[in-house]
Protein backbone atom coordinates (compact mmCIF):
# COMPACT_ATOMS: atom_id res chain seq x y z
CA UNK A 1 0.00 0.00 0.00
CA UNK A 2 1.69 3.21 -0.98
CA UNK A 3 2.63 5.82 1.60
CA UNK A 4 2.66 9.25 1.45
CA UNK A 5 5.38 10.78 -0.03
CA UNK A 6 5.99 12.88 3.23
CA UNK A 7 6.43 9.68 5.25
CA UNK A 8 8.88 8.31 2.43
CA UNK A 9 10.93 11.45 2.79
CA UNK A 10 11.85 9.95 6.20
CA UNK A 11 11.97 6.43 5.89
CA UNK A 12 8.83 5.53 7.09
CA UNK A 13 8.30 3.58 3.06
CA UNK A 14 5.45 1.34 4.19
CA UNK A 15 2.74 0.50 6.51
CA UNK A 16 2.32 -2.72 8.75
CA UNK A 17 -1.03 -3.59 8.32
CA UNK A 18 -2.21 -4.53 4.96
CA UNK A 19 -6.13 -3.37 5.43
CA UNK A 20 -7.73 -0.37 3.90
CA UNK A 21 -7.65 2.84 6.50
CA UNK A 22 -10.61 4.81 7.80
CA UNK A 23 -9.36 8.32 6.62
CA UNK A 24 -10.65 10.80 9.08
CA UNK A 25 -8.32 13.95 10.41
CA UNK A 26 -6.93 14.27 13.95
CA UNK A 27 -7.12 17.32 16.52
CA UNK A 28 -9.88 19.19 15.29
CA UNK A 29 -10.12 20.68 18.73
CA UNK A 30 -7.48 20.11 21.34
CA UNK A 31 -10.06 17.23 23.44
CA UNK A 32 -9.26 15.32 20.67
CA UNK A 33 -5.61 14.86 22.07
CA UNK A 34 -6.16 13.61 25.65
CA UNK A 35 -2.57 12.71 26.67
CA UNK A 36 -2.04 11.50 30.28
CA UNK A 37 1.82 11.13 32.16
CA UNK A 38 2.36 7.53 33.57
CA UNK A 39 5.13 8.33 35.86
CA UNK A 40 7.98 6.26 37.22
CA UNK A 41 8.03 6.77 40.91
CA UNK A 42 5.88 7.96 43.93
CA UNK A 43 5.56 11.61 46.01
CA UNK A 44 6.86 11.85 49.46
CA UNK A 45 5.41 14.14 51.93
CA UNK A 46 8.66 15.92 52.85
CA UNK A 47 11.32 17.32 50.45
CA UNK A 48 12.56 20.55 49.29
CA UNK A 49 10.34 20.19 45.77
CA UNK A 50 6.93 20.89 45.82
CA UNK A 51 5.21 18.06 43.37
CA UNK A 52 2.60 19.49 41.24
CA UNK A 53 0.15 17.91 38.72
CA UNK A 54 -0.28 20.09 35.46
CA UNK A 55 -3.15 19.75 33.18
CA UNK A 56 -3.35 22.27 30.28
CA UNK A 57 -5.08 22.38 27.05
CA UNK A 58 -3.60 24.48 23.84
CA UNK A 59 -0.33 24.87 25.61
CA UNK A 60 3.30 24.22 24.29
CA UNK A 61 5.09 22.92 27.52
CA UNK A 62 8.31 24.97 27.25
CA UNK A 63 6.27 28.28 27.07
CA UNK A 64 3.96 27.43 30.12
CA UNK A 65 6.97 26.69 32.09
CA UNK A 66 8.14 30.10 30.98
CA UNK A 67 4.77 32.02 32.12
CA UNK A 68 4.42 29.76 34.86
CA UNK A 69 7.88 31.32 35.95
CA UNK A 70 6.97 34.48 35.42
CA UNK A 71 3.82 34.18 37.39
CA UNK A 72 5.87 33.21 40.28
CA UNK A 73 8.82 35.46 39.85
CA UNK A 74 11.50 32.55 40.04
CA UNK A 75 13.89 31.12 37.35
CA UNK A 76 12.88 28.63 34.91
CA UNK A 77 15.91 26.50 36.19
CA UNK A 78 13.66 26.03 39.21
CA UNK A 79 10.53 24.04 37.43
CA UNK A 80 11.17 20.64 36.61
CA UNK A 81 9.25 18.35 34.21
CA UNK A 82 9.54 14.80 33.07
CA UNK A 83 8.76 15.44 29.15
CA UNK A 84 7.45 17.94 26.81
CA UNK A 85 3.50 17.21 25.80
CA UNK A 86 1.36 18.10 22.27
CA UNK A 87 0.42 21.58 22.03
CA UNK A 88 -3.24 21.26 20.44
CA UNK A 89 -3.91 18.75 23.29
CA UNK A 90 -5.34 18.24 26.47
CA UNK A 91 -2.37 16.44 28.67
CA UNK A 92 -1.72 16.19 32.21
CA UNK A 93 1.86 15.56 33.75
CA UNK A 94 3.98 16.30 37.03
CA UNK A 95 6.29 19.11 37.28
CA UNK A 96 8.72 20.15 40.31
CA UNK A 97 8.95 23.65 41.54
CA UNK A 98 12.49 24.00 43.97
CA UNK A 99 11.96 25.88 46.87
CA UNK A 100 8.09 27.32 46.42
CA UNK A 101 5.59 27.38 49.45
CA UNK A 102 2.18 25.06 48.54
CA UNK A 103 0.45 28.76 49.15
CA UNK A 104 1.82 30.26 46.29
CA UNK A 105 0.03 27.90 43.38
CA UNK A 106 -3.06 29.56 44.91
CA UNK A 107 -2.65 32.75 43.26
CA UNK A 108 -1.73 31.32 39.98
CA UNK A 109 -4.37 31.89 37.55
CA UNK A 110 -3.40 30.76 34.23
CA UNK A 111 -6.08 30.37 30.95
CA UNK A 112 -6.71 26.75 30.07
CA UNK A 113 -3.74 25.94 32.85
CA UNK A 114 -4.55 23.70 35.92
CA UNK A 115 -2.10 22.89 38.48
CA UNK A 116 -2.76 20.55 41.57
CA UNK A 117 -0.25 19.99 44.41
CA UNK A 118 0.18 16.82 45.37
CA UNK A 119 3.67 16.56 47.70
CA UNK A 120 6.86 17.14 48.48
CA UNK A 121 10.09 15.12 47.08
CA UNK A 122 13.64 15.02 47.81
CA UNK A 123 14.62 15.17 44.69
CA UNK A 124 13.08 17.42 40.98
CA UNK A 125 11.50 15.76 38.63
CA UNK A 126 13.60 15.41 35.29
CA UNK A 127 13.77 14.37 31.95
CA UNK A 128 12.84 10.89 31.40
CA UNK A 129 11.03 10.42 34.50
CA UNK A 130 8.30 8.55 33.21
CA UNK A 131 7.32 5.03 32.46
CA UNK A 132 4.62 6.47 29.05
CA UNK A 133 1.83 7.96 28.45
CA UNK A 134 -1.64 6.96 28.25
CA UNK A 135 -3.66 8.14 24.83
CA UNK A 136 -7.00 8.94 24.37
CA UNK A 137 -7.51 10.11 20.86
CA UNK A 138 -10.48 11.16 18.57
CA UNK A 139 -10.46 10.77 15.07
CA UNK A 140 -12.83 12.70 13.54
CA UNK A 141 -14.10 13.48 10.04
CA UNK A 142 -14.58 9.96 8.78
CA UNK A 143 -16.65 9.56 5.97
CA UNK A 144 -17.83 5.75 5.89
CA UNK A 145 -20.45 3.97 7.27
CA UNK A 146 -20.90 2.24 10.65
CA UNK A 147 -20.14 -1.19 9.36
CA UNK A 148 -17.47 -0.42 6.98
CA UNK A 149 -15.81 1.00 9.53
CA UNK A 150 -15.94 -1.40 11.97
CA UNK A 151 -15.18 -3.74 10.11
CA UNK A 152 -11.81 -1.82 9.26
CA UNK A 153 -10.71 -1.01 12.99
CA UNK A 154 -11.48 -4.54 13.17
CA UNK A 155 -9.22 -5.16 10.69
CA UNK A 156 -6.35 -3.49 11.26
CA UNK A 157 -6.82 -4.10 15.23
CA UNK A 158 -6.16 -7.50 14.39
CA UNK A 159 -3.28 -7.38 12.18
CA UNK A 160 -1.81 -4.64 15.10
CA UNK A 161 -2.41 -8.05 17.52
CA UNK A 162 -0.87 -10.43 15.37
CA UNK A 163 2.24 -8.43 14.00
CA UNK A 164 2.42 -8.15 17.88
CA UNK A 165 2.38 -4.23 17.95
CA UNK A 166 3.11 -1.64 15.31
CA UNK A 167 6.78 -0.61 14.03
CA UNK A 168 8.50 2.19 16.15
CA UNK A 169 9.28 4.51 13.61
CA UNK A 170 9.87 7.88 14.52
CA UNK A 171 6.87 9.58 13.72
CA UNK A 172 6.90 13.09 11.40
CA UNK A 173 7.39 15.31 14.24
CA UNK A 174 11.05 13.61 14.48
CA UNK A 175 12.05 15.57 11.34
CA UNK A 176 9.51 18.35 11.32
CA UNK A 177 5.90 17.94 10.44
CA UNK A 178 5.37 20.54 7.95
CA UNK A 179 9.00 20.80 6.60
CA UNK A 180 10.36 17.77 7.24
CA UNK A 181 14.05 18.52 7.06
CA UNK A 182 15.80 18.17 9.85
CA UNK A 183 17.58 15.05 8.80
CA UNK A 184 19.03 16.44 5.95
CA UNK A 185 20.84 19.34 7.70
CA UNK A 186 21.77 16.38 9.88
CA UNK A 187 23.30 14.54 6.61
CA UNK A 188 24.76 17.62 5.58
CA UNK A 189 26.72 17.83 8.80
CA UNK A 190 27.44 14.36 9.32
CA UNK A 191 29.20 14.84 5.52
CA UNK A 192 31.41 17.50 6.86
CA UNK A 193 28.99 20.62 4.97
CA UNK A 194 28.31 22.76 7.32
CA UNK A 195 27.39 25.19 4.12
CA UNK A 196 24.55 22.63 3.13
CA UNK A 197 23.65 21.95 6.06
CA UNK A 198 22.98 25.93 7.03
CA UNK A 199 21.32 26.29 3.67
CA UNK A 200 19.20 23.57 4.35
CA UNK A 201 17.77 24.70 7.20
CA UNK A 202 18.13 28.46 6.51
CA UNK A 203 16.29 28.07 2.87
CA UNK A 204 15.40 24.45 1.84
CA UNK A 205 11.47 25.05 0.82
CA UNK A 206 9.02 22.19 1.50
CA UNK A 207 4.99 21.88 -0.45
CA UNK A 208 3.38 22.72 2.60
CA UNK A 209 4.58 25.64 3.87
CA UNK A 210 2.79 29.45 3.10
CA UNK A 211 3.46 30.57 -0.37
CA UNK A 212 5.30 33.75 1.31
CA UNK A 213 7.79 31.31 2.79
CA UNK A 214 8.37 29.40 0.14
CA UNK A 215 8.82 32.41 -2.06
CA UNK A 216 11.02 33.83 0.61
CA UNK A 217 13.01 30.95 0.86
CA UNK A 218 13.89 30.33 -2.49
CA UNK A 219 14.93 33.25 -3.24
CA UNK A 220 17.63 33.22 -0.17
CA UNK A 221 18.31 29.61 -1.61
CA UNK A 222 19.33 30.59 -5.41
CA UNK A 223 21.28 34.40 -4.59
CA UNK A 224 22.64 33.84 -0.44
CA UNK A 225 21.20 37.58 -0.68
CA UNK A 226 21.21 37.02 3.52
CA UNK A 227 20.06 40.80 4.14
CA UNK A 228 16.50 39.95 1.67
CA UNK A 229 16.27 37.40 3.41
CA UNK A 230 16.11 39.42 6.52
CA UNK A 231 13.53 41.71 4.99
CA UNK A 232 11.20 39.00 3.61
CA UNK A 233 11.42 35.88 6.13
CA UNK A 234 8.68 36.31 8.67
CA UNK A 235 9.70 37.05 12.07
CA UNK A 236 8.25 33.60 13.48
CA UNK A 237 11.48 31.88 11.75
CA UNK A 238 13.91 33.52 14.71
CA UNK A 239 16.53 30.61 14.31
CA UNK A 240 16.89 31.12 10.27
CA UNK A 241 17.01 35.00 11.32
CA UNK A 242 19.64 34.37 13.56
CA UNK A 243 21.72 32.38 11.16
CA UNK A 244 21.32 35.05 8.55
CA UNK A 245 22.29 37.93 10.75
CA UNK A 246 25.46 35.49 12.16
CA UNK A 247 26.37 35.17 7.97
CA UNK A 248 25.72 38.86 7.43
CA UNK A 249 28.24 39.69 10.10
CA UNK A 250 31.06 36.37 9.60
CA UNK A 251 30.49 35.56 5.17
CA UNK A 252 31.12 32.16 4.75
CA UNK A 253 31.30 31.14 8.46
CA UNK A 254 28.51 28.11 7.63
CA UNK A 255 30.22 26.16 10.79
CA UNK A 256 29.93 29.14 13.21
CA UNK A 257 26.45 29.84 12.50
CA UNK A 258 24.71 27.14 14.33
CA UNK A 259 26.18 28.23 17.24
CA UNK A 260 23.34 30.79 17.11
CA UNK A 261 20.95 27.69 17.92
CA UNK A 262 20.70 25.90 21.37
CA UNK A 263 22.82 23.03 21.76
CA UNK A 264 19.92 20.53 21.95
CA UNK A 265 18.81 21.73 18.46
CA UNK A 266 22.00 21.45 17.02
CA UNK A 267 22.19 17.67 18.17
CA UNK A 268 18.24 17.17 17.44
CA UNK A 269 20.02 17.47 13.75
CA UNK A 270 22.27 14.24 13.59
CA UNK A 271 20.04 12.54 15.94
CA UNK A 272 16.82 13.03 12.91
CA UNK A 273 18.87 11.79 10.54
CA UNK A 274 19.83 8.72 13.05
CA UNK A 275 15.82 8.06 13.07
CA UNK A 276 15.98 8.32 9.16
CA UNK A 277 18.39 5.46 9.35
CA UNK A 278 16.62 3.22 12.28
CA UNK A 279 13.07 4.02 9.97
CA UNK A 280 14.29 2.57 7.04
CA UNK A 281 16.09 -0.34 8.56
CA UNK A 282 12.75 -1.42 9.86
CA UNK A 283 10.67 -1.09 6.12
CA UNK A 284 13.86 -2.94 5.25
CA UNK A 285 13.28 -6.06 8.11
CA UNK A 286 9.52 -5.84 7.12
CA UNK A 287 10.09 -6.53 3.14
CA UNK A 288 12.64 -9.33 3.94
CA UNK A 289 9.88 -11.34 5.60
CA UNK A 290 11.53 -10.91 8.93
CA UNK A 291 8.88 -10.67 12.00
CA UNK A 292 9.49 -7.29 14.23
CA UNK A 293 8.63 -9.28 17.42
CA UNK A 294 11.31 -12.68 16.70
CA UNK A 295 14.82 -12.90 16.52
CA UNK A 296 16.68 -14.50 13.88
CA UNK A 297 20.57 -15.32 14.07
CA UNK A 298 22.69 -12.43 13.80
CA UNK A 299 20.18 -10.15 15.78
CA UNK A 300 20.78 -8.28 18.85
CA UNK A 301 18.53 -8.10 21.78
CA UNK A 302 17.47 -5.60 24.60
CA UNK A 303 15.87 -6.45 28.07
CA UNK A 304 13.77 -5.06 30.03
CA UNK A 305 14.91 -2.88 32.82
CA UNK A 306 12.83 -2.88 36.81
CA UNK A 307 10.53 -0.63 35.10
CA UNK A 308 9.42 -3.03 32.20
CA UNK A 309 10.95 -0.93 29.62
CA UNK A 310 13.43 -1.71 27.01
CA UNK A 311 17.08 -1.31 28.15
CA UNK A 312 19.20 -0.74 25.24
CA UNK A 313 22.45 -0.52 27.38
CA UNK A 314 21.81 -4.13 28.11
CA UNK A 315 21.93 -5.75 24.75
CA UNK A 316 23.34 -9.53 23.42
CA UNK A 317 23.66 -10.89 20.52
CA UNK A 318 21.53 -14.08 18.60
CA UNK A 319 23.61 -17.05 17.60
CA UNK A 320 21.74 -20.92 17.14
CA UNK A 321 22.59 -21.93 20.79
CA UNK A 322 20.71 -19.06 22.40
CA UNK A 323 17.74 -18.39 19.38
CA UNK A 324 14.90 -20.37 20.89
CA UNK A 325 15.64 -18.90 24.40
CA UNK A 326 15.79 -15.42 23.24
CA UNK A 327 12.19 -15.75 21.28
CA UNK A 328 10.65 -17.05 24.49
CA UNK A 329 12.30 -13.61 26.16
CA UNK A 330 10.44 -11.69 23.59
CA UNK A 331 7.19 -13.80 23.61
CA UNK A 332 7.25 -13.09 27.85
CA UNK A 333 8.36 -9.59 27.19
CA UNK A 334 11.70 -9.35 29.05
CA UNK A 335 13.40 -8.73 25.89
CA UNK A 336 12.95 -7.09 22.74
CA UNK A 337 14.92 -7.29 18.58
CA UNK A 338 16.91 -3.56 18.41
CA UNK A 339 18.11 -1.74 15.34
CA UNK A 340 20.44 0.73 14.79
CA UNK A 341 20.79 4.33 15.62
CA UNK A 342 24.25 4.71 13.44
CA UNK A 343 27.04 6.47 15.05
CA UNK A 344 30.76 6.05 15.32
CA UNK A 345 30.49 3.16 17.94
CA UNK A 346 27.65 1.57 17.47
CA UNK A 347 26.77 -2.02 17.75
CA UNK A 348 25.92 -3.58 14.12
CA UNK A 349 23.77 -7.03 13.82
CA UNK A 350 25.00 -9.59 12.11
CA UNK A 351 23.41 -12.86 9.47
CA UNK A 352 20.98 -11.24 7.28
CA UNK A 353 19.69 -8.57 9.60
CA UNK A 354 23.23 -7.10 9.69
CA UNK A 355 23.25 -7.72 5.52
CA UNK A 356 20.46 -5.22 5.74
CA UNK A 357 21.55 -2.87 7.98
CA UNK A 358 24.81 -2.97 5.82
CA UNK A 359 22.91 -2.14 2.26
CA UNK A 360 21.45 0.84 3.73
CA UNK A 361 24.52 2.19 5.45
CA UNK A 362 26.61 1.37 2.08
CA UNK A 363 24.54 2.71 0.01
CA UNK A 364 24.37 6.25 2.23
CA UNK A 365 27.97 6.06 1.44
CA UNK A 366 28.96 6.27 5.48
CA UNK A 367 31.24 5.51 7.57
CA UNK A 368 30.93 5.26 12.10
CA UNK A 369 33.94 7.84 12.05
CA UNK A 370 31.75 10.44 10.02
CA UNK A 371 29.79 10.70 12.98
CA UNK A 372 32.50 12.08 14.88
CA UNK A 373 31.96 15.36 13.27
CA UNK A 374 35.51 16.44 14.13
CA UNK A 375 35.10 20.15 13.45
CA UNK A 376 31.76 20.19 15.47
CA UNK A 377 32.56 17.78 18.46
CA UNK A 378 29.78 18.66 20.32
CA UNK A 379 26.92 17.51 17.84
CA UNK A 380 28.74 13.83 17.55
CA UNK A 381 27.33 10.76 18.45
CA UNK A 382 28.37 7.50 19.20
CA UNK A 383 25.32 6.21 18.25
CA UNK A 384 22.77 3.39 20.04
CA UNK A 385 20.51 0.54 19.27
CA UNK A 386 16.95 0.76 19.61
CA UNK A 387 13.74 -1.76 20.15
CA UNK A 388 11.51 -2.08 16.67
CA UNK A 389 8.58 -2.74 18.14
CA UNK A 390 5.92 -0.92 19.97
CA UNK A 391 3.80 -3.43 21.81
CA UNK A 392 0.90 -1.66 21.91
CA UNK A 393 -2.66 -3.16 22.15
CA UNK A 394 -5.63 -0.63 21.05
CA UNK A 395 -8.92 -0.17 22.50
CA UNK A 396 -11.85 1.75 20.23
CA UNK A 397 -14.71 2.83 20.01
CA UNK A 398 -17.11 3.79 17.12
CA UNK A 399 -19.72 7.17 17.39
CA UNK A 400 -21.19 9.30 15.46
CA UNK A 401 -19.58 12.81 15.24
CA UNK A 402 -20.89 15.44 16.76
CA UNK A 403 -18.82 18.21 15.23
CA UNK A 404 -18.90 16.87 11.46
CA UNK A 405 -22.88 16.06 10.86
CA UNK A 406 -23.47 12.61 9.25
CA UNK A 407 -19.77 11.66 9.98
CA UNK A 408 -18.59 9.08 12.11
CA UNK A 409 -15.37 9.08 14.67
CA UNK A 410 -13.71 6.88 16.63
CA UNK A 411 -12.11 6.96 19.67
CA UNK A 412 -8.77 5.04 19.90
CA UNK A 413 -7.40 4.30 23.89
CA UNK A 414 -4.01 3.09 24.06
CA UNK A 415 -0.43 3.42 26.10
CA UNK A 416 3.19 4.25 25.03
CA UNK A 417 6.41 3.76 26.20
CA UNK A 418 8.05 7.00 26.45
CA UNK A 419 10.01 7.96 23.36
CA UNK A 420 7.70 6.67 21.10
CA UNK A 421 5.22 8.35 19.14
CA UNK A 422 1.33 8.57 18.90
CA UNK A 423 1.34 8.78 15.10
CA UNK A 424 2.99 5.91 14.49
CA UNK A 425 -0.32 3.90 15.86
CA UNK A 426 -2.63 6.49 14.53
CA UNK A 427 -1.48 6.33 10.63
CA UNK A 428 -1.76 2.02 10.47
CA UNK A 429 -5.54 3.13 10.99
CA UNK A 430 -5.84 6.12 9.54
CA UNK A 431 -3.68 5.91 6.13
CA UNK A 432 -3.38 9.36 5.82
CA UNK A 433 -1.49 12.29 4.57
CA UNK A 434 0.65 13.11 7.69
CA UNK A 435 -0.57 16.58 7.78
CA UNK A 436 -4.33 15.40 8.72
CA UNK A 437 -2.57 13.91 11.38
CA UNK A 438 -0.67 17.04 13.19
């Protein structure tokens, strides 16, 4: 079944399930997009962080953190938070405030912003502090009837069950759901062009983006006129600002101006084009014929760590002697089959699931050592391996919609590991051009 060329873009080349999808659109309003924290450990009733629970709705998390700051006249440095949620979304999660009496969230009045105490800790909460995230999604818009569609969740529920879960791509957000690009400034710089790379990000155009940007864009693209660009680039694109002002002011200094981003951005660039990689390794497993939840020789495995999460610092390889014992790991789920994230130390598989690996690493032309990035150390990585499969198991429920007269929508339940995606469920049902989906 043919993807969207979006999805292809980044390696996501095919879908799991083989039945037709429903269609529909996602998010029409934010209730859509119920996201709920599952965190990893319990609240004390002494400690010097105060342990809040935060629901909003139509909030990005970093700027709530900032007006929550604000609101209470302390540093951002003080609020702690386990992992960033949707924006057009209703989530709930715990943050830590350092230092901050109970009394003070009482004068806090925030639009669309809740925020419940509920104890003390010794310690703040920080990234990664979760076990998942529970899903409650609507999909809306769907223009089939009651049977057909049931029949199709049915479907594809069924193929989800028997495949064992869905693959763990990383989802379009990874690499930027409107202009999906962030992997190829990453390629750039893992090739040693930091000019590409800039121009990439600075002025690569994508389909879906206002016909004022893309105009603006292209024009910066084809003359490096940096001072138009300034002009004619609106002012919501501060980080290609900032790279043009760095270039008006150092010509040619491609390398030096990405230190005008944050560091985490600057990595967030080889790390997309990491998940590029990983994505396609997996469409490459599923074409061979090779199952996402059983190991063949040559594989390498991950266990589960005391929270019942995949620990891929834990890994071993699959030879004959251990094969039937590592498949009844994966059937109990206490382990799970890994591929890579390429870097320049990073365990390869061997048999035929290293062959493939191999292909798509030869035919990128790359080598570990080019992700050294010796003239920008600090955006390196040694790379990691990664489980393949999300063992997810959906719950849903067919209504009639009340926003969209005479259509139908259904309401999908589900939970996630943390660092996995929502969208990589959503689009096995939904079969969809990723921007109905963001």
């Amino acid at each position: 079944m043919q993807v969207p060329e979006t999805e292809r873009i980044v390696g996501m080349e095919l879908y799991a399930t083989t039945a037709e999808g429903i269609g529909g659109m996602l998010r029409q309003e934010p209730e859509d997009f119920i996201v709920k924290e599952v965190s990893g450990w319990d609240v004390e009733n002494s400690g010097k962080y105060l342990i809040l629970e935060l629901t909003k709705k139509d909030w990005d998390t970093h700027h709530i953190i900032r007006d929550l700051s604000r609101a209470l006249g302390i540093s951002q440095k003080r609020i702690g938070f386990a992992g960033t949620k949707d924006k057009r979304a209703v989530t709930n999660q715990r943050i830590s405030i350092f230092d901050l009496p109970e009394a003070s969230i009482a004068n806090i009045h925030i639009k669309d912003v809740q925020l419940t105490p509920i104890g003390k800790h010794r310690r703040a909460v920080e990234l990664g502090d979760l076990q998942g995230n529970t899903f409650q999604i609507t999909i809306r818009n769907i223009d089939l009837d009651k049977n057909e569609l049931k029949q199709r969740m049915d479907e594809i529920t069924s193929e989800i069950n028997s495949i064992g879960g869905v693959p763990n791509f990383f989802g379009i957000q990874r690499f930027g759901a409107i202009r999906p690009v962030t992997h190829l400034v990453g390629e750039a710089l893992v090739r040693g062009s930091a000019e590409e790379a800039a121009m990439v990000y600075i002025a690569a155009s994508f389909r879906d983006e206002p016909e004022d940007t893309r105009i603006a864009r292209d024009e910066v693209r084809n003359t490096r006129n940096f001072a138009q660009g300034l002009r004619t680039f609106p002012p919501r694109l501060r980080y290609e600002r900032a790279m043009m002002h760095y270039l008006m002011e150092h010509p040619n200094d491609y390398k030096g101006s990405f230190s005008m981003l944050t560091e985490t951005m600057s990595r967030m660039f080889v790390h997309a084009f990491q998940s590029y990689i990983y994505n396609r390794v997996i469409c490459a497993r599923i074409q061979a014929g090779i199952p996402l939840n059983r190991v063949v020789e040559g594989d390498i495995v991950c266990f589960k760590n005391s929270d019942s999460l995949p620990d891929t610092s834990k890994t071993q390889r699959v030879n004959a002697v251990n094969l039937d014992g590592m498949n009844n790991l994966i059937k109990r789920g206490r382990a799970f089959v890994t591929a890579p994230l390429f870097g320049y130390d990073t365990e390869m598989a061997a048999g035929v699931p290293g062959e493939l690996e191999s292909t798509i690493i030869d035919e990128l032309k790359l080598k570990p050592e080019d992700f050294r990035l010796e003239e920008m150390p600090s955006m390196a990585s040694r790379g990691q391996r990664r489980e393949i499969l999300l063992n997810v198991q959906p719950r849903s429920e067919v209504l009639e919609d009340e926003l969209n007269i005479g259509k139908l929508k259904v309401v999908v339940d589900f939970f996630l590991p943390k660092g996995s995606y929502a969208t990589t469920v959503l689009r096995e049902y939904m079969k969809v051009d990723p921007l109905k989906m963001s």
